[in-house]
Protein backbone atom coordinates (compact mmCIF):
# COMPACT_ATOMS: atom_id res chain seq x y z
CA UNK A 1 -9.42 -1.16 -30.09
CA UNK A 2 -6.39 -1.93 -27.63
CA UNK A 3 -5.94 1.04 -24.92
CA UNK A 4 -2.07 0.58 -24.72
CA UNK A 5 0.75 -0.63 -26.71
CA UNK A 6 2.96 -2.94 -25.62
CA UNK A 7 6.75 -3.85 -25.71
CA UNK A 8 6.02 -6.60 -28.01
CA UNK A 9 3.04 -5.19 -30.07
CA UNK A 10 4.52 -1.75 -30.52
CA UNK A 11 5.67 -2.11 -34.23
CA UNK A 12 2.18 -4.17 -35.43
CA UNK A 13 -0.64 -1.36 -33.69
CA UNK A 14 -3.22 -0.70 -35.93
CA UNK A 15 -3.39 2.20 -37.82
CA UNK A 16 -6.09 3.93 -35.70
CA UNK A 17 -3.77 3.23 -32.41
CA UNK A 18 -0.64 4.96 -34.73
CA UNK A 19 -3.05 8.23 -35.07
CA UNK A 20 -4.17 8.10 -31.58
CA UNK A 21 -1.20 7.50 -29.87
CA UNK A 22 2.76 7.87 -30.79
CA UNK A 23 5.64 5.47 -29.82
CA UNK A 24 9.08 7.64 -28.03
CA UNK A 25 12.02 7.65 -29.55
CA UNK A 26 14.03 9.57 -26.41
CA UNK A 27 16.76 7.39 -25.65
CA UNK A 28 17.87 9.49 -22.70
CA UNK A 29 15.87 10.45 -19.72
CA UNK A 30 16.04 13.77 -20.65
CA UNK A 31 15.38 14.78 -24.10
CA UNK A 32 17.82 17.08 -26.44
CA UNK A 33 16.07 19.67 -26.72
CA UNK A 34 15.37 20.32 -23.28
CA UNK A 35 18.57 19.64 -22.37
CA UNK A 36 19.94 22.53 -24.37
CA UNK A 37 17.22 24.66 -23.27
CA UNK A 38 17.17 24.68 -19.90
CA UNK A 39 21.16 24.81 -19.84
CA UNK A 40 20.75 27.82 -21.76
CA UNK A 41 18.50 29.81 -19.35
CA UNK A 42 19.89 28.30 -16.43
CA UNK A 43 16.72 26.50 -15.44
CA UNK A 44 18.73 23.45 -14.39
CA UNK A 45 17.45 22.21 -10.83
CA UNK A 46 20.84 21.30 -8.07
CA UNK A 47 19.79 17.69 -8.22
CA UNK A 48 20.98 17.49 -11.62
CA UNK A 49 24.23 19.34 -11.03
CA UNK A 50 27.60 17.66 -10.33
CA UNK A 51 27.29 16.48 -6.46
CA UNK A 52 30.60 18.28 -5.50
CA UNK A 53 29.36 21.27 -6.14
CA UNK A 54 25.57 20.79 -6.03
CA UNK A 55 24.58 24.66 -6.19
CA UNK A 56 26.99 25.86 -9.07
CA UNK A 57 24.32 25.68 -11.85
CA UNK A 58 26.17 27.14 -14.86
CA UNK A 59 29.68 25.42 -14.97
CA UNK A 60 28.85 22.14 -13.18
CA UNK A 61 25.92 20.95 -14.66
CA UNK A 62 25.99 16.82 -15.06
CA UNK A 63 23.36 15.88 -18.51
CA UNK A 64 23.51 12.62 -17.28
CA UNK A 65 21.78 13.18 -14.55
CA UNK A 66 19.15 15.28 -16.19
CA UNK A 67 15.78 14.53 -16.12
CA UNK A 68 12.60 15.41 -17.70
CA UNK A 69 10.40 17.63 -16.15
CA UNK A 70 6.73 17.95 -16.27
CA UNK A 71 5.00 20.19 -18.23
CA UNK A 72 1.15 20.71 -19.07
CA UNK A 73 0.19 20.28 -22.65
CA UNK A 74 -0.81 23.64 -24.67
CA UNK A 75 -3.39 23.58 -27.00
CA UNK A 76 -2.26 23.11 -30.19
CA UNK A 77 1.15 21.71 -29.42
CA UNK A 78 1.77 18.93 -31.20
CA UNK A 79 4.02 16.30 -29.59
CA UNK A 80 7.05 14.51 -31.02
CA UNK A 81 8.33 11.72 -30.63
CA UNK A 82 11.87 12.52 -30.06
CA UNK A 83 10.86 14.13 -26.82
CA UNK A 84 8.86 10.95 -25.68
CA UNK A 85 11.01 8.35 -23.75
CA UNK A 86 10.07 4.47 -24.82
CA UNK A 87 9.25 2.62 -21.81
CA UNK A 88 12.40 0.56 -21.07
CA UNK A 89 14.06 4.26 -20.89
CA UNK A 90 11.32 5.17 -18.22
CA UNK A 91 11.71 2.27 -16.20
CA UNK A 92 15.44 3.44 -16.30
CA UNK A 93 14.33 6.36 -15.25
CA UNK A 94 12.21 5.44 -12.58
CA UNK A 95 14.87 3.38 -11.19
CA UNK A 96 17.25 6.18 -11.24
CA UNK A 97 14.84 8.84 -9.18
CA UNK A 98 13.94 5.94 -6.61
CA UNK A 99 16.99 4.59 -5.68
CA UNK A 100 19.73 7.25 -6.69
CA UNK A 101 17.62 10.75 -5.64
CA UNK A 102 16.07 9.65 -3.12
CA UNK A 103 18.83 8.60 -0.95
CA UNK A 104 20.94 11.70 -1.65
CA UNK A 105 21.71 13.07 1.59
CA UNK A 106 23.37 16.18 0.53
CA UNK A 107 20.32 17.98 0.08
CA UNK A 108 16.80 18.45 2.20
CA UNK A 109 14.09 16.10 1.98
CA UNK A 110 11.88 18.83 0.62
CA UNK A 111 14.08 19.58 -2.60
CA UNK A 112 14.58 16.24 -2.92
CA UNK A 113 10.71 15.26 -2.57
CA UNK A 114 10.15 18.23 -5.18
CA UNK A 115 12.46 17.09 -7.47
CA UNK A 116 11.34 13.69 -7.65
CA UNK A 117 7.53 14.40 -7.45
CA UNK A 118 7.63 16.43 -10.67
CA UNK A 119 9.56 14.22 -12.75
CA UNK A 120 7.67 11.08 -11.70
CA UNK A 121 4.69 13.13 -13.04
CA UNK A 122 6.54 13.61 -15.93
CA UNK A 123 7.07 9.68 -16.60
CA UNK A 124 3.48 9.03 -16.15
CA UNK A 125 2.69 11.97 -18.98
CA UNK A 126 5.08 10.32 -20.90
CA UNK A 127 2.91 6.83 -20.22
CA UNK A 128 0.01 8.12 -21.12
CA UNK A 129 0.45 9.79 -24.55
CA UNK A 130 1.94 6.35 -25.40
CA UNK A 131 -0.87 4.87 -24.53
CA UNK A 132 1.01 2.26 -22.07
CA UNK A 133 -1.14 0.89 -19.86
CA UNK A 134 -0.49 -2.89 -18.10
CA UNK A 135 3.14 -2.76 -18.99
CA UNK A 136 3.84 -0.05 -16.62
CA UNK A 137 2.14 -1.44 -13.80
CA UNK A 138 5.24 -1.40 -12.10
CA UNK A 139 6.30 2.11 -12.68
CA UNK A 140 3.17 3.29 -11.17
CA UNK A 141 2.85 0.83 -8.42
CA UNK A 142 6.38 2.32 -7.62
CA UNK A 143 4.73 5.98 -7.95
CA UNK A 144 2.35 4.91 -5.39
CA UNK A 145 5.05 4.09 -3.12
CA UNK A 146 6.60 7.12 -3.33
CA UNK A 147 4.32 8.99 -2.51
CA UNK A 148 2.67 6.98 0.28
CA UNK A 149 6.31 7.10 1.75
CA UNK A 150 6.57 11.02 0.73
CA UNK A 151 3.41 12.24 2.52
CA UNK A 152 4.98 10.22 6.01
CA UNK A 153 8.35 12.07 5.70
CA UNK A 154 6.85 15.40 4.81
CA UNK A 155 3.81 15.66 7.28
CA UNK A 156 6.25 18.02 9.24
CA UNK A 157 7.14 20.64 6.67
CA UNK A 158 5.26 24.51 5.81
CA UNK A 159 2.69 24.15 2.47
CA UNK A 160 6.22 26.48 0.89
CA UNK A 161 8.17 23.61 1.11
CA UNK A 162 5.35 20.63 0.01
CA UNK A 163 2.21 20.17 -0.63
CA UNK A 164 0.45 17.29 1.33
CA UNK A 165 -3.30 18.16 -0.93
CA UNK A 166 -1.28 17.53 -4.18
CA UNK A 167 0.61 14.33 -3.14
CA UNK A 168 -2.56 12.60 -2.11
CA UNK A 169 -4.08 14.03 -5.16
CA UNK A 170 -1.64 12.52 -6.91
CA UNK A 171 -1.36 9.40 -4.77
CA UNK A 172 -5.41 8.47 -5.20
CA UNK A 173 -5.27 9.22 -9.04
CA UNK A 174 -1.99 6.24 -9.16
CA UNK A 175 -3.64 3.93 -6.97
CA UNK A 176 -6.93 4.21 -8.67
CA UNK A 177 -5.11 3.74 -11.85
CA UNK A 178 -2.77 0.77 -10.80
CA UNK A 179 -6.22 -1.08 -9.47
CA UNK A 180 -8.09 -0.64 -13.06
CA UNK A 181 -4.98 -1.88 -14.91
CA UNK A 182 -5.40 -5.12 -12.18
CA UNK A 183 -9.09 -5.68 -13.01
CA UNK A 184 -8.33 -5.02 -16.83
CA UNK A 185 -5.92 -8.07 -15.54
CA UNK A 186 -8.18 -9.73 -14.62
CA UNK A 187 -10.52 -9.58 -17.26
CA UNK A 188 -8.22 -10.95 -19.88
CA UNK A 189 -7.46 -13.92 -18.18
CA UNK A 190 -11.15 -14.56 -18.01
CA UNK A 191 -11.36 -14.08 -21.60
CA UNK A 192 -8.25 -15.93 -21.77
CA UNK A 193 -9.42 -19.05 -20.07
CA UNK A 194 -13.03 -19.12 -22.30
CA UNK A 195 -10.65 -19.16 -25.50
CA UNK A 196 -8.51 -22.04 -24.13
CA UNK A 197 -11.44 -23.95 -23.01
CA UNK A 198 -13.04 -23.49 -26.25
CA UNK A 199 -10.29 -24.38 -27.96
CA UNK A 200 -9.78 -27.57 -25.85
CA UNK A 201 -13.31 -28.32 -27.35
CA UNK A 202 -12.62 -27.79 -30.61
CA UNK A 203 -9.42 -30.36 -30.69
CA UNK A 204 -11.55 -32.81 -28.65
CA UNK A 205 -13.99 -33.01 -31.96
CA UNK A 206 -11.01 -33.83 -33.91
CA UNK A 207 -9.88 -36.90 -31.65
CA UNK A 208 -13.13 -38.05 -31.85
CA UNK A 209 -12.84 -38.06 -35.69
CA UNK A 210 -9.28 -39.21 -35.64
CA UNK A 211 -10.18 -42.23 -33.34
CA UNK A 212 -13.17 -43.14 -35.07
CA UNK A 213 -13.30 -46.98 -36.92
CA UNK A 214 -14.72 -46.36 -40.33
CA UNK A 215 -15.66 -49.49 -42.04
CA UNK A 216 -17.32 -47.84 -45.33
CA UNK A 217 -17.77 -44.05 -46.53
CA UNK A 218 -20.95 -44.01 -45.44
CA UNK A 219 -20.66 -44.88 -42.19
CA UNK A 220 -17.81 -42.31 -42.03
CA UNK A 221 -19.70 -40.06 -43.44
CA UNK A 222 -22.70 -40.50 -41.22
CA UNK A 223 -20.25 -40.83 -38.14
CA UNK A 224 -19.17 -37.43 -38.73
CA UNK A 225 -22.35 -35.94 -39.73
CA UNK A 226 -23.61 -37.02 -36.26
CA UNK A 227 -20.10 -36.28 -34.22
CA UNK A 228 -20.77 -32.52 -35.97
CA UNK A 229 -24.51 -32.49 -35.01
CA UNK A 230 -23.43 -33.71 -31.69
CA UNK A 231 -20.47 -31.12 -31.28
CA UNK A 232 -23.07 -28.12 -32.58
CA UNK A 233 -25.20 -29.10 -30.26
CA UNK A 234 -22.75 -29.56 -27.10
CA UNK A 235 -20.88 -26.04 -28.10
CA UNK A 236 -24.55 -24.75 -27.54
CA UNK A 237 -25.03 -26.09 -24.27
CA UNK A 238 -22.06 -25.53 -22.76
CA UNK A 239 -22.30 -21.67 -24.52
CA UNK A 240 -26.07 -21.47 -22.59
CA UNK A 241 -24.02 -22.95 -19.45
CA UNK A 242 -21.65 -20.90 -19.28
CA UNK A 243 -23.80 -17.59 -19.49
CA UNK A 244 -25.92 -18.87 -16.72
CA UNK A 245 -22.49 -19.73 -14.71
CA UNK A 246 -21.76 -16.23 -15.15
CA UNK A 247 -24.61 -14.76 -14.71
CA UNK A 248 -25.34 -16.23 -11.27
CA UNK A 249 -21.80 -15.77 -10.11
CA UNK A 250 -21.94 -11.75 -10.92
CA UNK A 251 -25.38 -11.76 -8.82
CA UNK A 252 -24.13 -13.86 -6.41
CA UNK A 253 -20.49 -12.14 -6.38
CA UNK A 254 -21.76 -9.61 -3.43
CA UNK A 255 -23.82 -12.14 -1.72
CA UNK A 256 -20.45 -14.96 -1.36
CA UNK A 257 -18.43 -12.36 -0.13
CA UNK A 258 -20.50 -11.21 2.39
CA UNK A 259 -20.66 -15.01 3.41
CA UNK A 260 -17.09 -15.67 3.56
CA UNK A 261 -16.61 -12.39 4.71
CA UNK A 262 -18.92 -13.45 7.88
CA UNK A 263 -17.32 -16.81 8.26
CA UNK A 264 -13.87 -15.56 8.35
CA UNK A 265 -14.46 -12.94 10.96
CA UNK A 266 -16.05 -15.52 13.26
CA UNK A 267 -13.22 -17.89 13.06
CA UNK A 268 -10.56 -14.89 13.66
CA UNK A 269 -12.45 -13.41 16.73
CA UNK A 270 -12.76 -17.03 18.25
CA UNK A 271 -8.41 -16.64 17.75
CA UNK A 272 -8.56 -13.10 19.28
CA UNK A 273 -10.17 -14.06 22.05
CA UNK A 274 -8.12 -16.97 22.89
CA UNK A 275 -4.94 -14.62 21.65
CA UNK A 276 -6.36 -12.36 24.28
CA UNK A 277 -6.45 -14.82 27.16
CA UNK A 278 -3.00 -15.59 26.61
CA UNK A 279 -1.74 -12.13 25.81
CA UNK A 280 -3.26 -11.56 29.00
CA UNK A 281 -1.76 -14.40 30.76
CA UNK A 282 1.58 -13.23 29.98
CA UNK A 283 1.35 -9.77 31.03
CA UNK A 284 0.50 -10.58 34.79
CA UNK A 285 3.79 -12.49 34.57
CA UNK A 286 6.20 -10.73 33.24
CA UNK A 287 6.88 -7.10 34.35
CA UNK A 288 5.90 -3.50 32.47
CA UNK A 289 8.45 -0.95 31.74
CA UNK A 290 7.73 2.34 31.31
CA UNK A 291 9.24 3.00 28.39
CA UNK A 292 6.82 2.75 25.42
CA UNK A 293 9.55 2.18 22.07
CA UNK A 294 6.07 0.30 19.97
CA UNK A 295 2.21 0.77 21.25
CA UNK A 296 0.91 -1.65 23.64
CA UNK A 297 4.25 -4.08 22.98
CA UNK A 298 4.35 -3.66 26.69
CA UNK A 299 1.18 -4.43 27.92
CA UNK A 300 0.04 -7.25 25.56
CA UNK A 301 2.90 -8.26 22.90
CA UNK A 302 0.86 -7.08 19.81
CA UNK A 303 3.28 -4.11 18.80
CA UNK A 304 5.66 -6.46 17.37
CA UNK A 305 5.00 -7.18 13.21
CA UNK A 306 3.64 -9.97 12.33
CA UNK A 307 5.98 -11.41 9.78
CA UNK A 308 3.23 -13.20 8.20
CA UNK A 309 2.54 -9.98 6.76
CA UNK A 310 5.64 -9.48 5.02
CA UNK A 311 4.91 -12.36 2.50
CA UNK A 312 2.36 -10.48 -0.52
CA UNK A 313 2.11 -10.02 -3.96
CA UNK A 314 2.08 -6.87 -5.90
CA UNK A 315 -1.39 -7.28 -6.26
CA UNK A 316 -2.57 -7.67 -2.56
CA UNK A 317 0.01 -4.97 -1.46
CA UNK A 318 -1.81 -2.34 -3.94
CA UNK A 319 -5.38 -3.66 -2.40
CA UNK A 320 -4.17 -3.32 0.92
CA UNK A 321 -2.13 0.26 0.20
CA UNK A 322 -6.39 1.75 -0.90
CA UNK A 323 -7.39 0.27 2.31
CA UNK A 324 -4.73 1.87 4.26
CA UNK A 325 -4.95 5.28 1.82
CA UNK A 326 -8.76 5.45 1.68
CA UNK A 327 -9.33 4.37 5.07
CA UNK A 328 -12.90 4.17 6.67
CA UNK A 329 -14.37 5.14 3.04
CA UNK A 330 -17.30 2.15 2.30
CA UNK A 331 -16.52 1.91 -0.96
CA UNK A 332 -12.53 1.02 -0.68
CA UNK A 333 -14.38 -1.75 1.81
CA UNK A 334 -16.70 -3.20 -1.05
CA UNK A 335 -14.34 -2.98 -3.34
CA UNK A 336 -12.07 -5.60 -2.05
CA UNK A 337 -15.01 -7.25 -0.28
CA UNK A 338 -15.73 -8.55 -4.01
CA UNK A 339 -12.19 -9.28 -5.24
CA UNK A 340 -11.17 -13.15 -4.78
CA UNK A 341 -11.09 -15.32 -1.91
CA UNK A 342 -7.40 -15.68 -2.14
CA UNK A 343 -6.68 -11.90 -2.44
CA UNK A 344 -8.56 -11.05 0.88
CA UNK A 345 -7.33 -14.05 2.92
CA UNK A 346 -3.67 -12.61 3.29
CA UNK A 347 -2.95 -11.56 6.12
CA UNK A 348 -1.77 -8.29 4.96
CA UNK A 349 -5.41 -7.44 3.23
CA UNK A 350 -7.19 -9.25 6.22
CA UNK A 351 -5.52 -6.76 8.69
CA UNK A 352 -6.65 -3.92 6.70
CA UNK A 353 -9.95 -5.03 6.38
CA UNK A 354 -10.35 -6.09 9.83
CA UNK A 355 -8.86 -2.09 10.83
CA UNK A 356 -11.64 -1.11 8.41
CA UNK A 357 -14.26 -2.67 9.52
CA UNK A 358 -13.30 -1.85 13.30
CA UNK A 359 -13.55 2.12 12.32
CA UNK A 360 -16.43 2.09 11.30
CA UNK A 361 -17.72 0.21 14.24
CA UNK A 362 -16.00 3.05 16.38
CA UNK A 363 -13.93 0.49 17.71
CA UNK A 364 -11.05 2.65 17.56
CA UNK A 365 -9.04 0.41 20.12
CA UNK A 366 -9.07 -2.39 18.00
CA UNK A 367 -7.79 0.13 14.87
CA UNK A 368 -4.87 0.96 16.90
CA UNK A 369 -3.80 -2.44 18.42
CA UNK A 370 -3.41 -3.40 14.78
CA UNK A 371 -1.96 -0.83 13.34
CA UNK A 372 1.86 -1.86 14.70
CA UNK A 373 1.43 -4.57 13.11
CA UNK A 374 1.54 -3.64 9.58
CA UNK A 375 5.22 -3.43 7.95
CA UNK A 376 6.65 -0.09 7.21
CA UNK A 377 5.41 0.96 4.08
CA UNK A 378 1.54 0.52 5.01
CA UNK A 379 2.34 1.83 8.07
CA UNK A 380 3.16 5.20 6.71
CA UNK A 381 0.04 5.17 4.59
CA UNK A 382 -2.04 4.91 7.52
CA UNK A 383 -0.33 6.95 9.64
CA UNK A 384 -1.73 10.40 7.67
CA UNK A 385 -5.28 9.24 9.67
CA UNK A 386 -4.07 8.32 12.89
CA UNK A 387 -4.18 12.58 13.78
CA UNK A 388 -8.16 12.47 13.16
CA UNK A 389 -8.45 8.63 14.78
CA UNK A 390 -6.56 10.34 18.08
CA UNK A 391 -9.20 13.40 17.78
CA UNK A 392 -12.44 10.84 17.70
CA UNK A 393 -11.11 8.97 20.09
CA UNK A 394 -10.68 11.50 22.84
CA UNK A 395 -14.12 13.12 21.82
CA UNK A 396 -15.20 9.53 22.79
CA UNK A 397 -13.57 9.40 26.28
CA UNK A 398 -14.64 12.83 27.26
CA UNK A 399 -18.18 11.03 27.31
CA UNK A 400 -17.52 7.81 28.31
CA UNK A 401 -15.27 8.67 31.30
CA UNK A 402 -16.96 12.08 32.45
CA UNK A 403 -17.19 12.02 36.42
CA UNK A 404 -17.90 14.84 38.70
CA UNK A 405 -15.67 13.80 40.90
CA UNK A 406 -12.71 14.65 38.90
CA UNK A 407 -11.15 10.97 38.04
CA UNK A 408 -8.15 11.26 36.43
CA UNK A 409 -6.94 8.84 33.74
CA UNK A 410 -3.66 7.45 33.64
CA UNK A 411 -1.65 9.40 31.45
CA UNK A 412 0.84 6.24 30.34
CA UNK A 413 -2.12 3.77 29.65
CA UNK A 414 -3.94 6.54 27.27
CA UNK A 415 -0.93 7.34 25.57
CA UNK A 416 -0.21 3.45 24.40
CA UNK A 417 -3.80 2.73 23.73
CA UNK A 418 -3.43 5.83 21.75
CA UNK A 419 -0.42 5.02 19.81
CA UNK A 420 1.37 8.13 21.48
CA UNK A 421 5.09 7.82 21.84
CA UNK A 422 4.77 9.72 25.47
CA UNK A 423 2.59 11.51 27.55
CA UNK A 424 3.78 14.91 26.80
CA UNK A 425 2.63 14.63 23.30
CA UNK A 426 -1.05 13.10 24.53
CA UNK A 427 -0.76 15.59 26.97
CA UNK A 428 -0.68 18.54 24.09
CA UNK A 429 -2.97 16.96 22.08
CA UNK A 430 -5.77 16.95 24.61
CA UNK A 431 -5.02 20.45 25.46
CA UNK A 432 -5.44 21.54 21.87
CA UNK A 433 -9.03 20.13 22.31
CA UNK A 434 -9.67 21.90 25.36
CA UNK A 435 -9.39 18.80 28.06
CA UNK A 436 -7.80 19.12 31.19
CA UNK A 437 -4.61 17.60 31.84
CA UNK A 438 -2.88 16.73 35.73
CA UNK A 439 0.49 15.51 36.50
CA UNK A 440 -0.67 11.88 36.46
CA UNK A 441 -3.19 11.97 33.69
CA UNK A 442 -6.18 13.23 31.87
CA UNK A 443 -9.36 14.52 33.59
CA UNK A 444 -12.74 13.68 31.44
CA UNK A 445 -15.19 16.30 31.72
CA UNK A 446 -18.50 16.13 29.73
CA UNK A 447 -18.73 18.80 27.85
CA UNK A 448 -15.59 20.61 27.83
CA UNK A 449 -14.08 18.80 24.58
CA UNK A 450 -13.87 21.78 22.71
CA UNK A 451 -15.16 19.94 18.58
CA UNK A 452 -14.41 23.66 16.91
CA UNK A 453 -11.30 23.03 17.42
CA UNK A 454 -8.59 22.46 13.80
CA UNK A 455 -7.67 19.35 13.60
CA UNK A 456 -4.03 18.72 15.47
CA UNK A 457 -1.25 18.85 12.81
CA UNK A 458 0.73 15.31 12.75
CA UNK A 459 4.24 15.04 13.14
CA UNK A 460 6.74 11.98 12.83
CA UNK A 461 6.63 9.34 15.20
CA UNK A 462 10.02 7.95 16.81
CA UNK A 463 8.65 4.53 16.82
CA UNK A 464 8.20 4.67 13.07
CA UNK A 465 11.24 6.00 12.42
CA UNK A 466 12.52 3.12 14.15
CA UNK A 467 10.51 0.36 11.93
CA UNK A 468 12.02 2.80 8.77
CA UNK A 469 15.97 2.96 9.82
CA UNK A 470 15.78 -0.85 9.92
CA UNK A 471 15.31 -0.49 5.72
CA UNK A 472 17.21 1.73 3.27
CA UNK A 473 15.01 3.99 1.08
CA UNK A 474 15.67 2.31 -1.88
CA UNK A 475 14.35 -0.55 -0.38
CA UNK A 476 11.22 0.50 0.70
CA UNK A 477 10.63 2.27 -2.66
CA UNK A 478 11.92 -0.23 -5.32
CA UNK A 479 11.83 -3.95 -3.50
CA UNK A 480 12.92 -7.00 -5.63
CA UNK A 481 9.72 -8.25 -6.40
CA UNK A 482 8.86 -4.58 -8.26
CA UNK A 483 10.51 -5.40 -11.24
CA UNK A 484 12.25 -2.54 -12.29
């Protein structure tokens, strides 16, 4: 039985998909009945009033702008379809929250982020008792945009205002979803391609009757009782093939990608290293400013994006996005370890791997020359870890660097190997964490990094901000590619 109903198969379902799940009949993104309700008792949120008057809730309310809102099933409540929107309605709506709400500047961030965050939620409920599953795979890929982007923009505001646990709640549950529907993908086509090849078999027994020269019935006869006897008996063999063919490739699946894995990283550190020399090369001759606008673009030219990485499918930007989300977690590392050679050579999911894999090597230098790299939107989703790579990172150098003689280290190299916009900020940071701080730098004392400590709360970084202001919102959230 089919988990979803699509666009084109939602009249012919089969009667047990009709009792399990329903098909919406809300043409609006906001059904009737809610409409009138929440008019009535003045439940209407200032998003959806008239924008000249955005707080007069009773005599400028706009039902065209309207949206559902999320609510948690009751037991016993049976659903109807004229309160369930269809799914060309909710990629309407989706559309409308991503690229309308979202840039409204009238309003704070925070009601705005609300606003959206519980109606989204609300189109995915309405997903889900439909029982659409790969046809929305670009209303929740869009989801998981949003709220990569909304946990960036927020990380600065009091739990009254948002909740960072519940967006990354939410986030992991989209992500994990949007991968499953990509290996349920994936699957089909597999299943796909043994149908076509078996049906390329079966018409090749026919052009071998077809072609045949049949002098007598007999020898037709005989022809095609052999030409049947041979086709039985190469269906058979290629059926025992192909099980072996898979069978070896799922126990071999880990071993390959280990392989490659091993392969590729020797051929990119052989370019690092000569990237290095010349990176290196280039610094002696050209002189430093003090200014640090990217990490490191200074000292070594790798803050500037790579705009190889701007060139990705939908499908390498969701791998790389649980990199990014889940990063230093093992199993977000086998997981695309094991996907297709072509999905973890881009550069995009090669970066993220490579940041991976450096993590949990504690090379966190490496983790942070490659972070400016990535464009803006996987940028943001990493940046949520960067507070807790800063912490280990300093816990590090308080051993490393520990001298009794009270060397200091310079304040403007730590803060761009750091990804720190300025010293002040580094120089907070490492006070929060009990290290000792002079005019020109940081003093390493064994001992006196203080681990008890909470972990520093993040706040927005100019330089980001920078890499955003260069694209609109709606063009972060809903790019061409998406669909919608």
């Amino acid at each position: 039985m089919r988990l979803y109903v699509s666009e084109e198969m939602a009249g012919q379902s089969e009667n047990s998909d009709k009792d399990r799940y329903i098909i919406g009949t809300c043409m609006g993104m906001c059904p009737n009945v809610e409409l009138r309700l929440r008019q009535r008792e003045g439940l209407v949120h200032p998003l959806e009033c008239s924008v000249s008057h955005p707080g007069d809730h009773h005599s400028r309310v706009d039902p065209r702008a309207m949206v559902k809102e999320f609510s948690r099933s009751a037991a016993g409540h049976q659903i109807k379809a004229a309160d369930v929107r269809p799914l060309p309605v909710l990629k309407k709506t989706m559309k409308y929250l991503l690229s309308n709400v979202c840039c409204r500047e009238d309003v704070s961030w925070g009601l705005v982020c609300q606003f959206v965050s519980d109606r989204v939620r609300a189109v995915r409920q309405d997903l889900c008792v439909q029982g659409v599953r790969t046809a929305a795979l670009t209303i929740h890929q869009a989801a998981v945009r949003f709220y990569a982007y909304a946990q960036y923009r927020t990380c600065e505001y009091d739990l009254s205002e948002f909740d960072p646990q519940i967006n990354r709640k939410q986030l992991i549950e989209t992500l994990s979803l949007v991968l499953t529907l990509y290996q349920d993908l994936d699957k089909e086509k597999i299943n796909d391609k043994q149908i076509s090849n078996c049906m390329k078999g079966d018409f090749s027994l026919y052009s071998q009757c077809d072609v045949c020269d049949c002098n007598s019935d007999e020898s037709c006869s005989s022809n095609s009782c052999e030409s049947d006897d041979n086709s039985e008996s190469k269906i058979a063999q290629d059926t025992v093939a192909s099980e072996k063919d898979i069978r070896s490739k799922r126990s071999n699946k880990s071993a390959g990608a280990v392989q490659e894995h091993t392969s590729v990283v020797e051929q990119n550190a052989k370019q690092d290293s000569d990237g290095n020399k010349q990176d290196t090369s280039d610094t002696n001759s050209s002189s430093t400013d003090s200014t640090v606008t990217y990490p490191l673009e200074e000292r070594n030219n790798r803050g500037k994006p790579d705009t190889q990485m701007l060139d990705y499918s939908m499908r390498e930007e969701a791998e790389a996005l649980n990199l990014l989300v889940n990063f230093g977690r093992e199993e977000a590392l086998v997981h695309v370890l094991q996907l297709s050679p072509e999905i973890r050579q881009c550069q995009l999911v090669w970066t993220a791997i490579q940041m991976n894999l450096a993590w949990l090597s504690n090379n966190y230098a490496r983790v942070l020359r490659l972070a400016p790299l990535l464009p803006p939107l996987f940028l943001v989703a990493f940046y949520t870890h960067l507070g807790s790579i800063q912490r280990q990172a300093l816990s590090i150098l308080s051993m490393a660097h520990s001298s009794r003689t009270g060397l200091v280290y310079n304040g403007e190299d730590l803060a761009a190997t750091l990804c720190f916009p300025s010293t002040q900020p580094l120089y907070e940071t490492c006070s929060h964490y009990g290290l000792t701080t002079a005019p020109s730098g940081v003093i390493f004392t064994k001992g006196t990094f203080n681990y008890d400590s909470p972990l520093m709360k993040t706040s927005r970084a100019v330089w980001i901000d920078e890499r955003l202001s260069a694209l609109s919102v709606s063009d972060l959230l809903l790019p061409a590619n998406l669909g919608l």
